[in-house]
N, C-alpha and C. Protein backbone atom coordinates (compact mmCIF):
# COMPACT_ATOMS: atom_id res chain seq x y z
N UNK A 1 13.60 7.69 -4.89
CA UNK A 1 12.60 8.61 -4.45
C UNK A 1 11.39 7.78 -4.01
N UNK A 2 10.93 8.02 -2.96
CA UNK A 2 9.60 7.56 -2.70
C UNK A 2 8.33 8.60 -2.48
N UNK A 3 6.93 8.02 -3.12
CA UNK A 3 5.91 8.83 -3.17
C UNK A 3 4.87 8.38 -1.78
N UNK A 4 4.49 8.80 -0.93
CA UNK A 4 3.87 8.68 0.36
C UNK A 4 2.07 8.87 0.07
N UNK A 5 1.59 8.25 -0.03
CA UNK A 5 0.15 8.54 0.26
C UNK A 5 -0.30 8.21 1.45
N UNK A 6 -1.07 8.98 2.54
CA UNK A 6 -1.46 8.85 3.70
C UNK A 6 -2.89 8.94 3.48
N UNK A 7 -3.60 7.51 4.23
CA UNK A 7 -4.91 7.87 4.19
C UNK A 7 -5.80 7.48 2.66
N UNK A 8 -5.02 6.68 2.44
CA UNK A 8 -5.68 6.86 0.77
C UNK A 8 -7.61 6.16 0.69
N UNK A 9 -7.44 5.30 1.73
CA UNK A 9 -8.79 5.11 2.38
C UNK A 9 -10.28 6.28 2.16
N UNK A 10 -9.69 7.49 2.25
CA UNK A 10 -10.67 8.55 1.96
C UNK A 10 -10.42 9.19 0.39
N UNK A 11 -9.82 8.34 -0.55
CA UNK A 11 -10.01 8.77 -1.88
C UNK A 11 -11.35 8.48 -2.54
N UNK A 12 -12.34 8.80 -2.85
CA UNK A 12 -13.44 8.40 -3.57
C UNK A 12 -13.46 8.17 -5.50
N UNK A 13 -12.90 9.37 -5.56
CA UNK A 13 -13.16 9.67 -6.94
C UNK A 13 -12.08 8.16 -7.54
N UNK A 14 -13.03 7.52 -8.76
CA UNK A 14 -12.48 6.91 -9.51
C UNK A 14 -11.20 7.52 -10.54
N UNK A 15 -11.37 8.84 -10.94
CA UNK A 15 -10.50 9.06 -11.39
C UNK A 15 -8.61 8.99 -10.76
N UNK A 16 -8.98 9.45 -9.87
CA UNK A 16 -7.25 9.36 -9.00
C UNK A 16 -7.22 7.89 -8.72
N UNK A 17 -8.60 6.89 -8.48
CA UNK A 17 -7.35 5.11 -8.73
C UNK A 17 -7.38 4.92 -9.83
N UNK A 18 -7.75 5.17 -10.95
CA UNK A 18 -6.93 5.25 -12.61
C UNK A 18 -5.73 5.80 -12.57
N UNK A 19 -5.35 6.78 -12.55
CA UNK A 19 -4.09 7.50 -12.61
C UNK A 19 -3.07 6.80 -11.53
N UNK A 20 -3.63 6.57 -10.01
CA UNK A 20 -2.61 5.90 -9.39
C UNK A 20 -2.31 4.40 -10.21
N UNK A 21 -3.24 4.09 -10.44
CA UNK A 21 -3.24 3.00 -11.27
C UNK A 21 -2.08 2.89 -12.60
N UNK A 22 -2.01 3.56 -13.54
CA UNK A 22 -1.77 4.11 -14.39
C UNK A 22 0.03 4.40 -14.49
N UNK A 23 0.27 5.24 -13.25
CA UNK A 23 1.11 5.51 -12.09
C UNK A 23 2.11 4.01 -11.93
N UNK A 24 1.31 3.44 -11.19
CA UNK A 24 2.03 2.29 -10.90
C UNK A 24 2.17 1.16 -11.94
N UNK A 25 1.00 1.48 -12.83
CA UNK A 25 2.06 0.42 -14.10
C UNK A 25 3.00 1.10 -15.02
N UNK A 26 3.59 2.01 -15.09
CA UNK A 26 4.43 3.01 -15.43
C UNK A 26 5.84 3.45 -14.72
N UNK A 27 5.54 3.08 -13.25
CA UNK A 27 6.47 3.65 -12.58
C UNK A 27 8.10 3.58 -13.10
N UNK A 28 8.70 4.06 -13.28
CA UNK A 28 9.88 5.17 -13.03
C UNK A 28 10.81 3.90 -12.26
N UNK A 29 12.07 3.10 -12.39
CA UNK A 29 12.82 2.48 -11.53
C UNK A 29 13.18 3.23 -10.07
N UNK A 30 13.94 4.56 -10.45
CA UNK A 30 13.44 5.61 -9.39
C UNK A 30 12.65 5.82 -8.51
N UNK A 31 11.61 5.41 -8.41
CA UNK A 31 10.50 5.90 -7.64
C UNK A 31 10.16 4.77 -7.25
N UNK A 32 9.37 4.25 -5.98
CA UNK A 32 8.66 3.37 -4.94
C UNK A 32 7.66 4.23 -4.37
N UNK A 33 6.22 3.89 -4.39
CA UNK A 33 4.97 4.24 -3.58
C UNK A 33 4.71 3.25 -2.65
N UNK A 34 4.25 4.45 -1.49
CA UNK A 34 4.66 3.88 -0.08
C UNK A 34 2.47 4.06 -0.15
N UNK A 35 1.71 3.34 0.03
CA UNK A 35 -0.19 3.82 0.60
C UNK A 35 -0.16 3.23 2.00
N UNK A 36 -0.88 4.20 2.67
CA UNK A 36 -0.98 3.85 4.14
C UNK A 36 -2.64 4.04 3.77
N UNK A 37 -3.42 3.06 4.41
CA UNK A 37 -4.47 2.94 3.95
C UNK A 37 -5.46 1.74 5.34
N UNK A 38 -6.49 2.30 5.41
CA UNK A 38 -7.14 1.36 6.43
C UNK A 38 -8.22 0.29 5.82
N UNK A 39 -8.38 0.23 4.31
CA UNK A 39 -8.69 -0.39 3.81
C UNK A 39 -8.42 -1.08 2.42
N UNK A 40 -8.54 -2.05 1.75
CA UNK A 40 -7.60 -2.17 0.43
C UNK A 40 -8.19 -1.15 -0.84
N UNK A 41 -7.08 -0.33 -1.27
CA UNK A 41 -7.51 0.22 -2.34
C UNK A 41 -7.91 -0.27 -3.22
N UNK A 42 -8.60 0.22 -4.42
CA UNK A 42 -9.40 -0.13 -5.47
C UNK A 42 -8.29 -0.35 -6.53
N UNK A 43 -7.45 -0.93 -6.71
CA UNK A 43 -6.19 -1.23 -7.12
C UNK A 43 -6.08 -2.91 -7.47
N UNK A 44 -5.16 -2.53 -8.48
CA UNK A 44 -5.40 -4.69 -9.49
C UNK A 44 -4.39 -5.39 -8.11
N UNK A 45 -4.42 -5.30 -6.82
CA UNK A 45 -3.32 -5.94 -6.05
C UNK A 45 -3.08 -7.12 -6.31
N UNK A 46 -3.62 -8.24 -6.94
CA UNK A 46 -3.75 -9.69 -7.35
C UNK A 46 -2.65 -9.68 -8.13
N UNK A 47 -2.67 -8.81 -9.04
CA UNK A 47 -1.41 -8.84 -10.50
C UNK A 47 -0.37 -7.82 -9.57
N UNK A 48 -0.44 -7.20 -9.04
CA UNK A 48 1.28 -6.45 -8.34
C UNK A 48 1.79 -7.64 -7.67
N UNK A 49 1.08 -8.32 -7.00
CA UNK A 49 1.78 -9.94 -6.04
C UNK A 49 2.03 -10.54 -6.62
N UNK A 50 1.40 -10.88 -7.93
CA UNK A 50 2.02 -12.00 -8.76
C UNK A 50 3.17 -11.26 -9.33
N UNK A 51 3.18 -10.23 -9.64
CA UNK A 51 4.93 -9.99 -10.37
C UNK A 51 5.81 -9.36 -9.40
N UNK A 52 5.57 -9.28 -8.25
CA UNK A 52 6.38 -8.97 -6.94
C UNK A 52 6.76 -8.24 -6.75
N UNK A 53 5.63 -7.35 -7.32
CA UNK A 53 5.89 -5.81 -6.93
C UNK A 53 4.62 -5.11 -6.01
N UNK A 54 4.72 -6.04 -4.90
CA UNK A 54 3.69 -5.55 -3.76
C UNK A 54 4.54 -5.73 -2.50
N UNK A 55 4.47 -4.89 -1.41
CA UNK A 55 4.74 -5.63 -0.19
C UNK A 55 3.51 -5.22 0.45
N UNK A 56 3.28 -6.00 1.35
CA UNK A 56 2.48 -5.75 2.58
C UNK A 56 2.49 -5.21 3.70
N UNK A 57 1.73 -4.79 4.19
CA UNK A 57 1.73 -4.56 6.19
C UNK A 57 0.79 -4.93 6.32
N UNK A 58 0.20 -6.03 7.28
CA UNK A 58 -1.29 -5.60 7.70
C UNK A 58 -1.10 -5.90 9.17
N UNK A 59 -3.00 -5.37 9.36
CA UNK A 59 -2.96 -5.37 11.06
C UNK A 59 -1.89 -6.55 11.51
N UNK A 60 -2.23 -7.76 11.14
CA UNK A 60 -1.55 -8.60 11.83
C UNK A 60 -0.05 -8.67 12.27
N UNK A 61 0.62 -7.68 11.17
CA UNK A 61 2.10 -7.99 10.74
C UNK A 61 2.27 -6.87 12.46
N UNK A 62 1.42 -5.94 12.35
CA UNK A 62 1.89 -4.78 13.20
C UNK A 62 1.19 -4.71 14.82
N UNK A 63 0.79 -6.35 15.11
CA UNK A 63 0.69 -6.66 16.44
C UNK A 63 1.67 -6.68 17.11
N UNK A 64 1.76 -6.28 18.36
CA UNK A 64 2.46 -6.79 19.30
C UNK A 64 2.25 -8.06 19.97
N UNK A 65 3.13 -9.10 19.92
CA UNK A 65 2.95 -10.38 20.69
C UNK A 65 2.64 -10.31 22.19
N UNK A 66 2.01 -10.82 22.67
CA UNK A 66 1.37 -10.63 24.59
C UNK A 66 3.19 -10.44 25.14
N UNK A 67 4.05 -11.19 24.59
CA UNK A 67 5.37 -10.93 25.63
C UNK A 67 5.91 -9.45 25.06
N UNK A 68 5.78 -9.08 23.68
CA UNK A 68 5.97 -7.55 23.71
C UNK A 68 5.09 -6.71 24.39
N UNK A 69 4.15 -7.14 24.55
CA UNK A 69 3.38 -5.97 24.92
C UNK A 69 3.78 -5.70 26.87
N UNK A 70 3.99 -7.21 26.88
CA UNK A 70 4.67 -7.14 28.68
C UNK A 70 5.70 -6.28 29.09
N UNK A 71 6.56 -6.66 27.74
CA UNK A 71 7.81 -5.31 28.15
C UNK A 71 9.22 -6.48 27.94
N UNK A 72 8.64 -7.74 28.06
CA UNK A 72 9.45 -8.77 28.19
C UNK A 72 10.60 -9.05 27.12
């Protein structure tokens, strides 16, 4: 099962990154959370990378190279 957060960028309240927090040191083998986010959440990400339970995207990953963008 995967859990989708879109936008998590506009979460303010401290309480929901505790619980996501909370959430993800808890998680369920079952379950994978997917955050689409335009900035880094307020989240321990230092300790999910060290035990390798982070992946990434960032802008960079989701450039197009000048010959993709040609069509080439």
């Amino acid at each position: 099962m995967i859990l989708v957060l879109d936008d998590y960028h506009v979460i303010e309240a401290q309480a929901v990154h505790a619980a996501l927090g909370y959430l993800l040191d808890h998680l369920p083998p079952q379950l994978q959370v997917v955050l689409t986010t335009r900035e880094d959440p307020q989240l321990p990400l230092a300790r999910y990378r060290a035990r390798g339970q982070l992946t990434e995207l960032r802008a960079a990953d989701l450039r197009f190279t000048a010959d993709e963008a040609a069509g080439s």
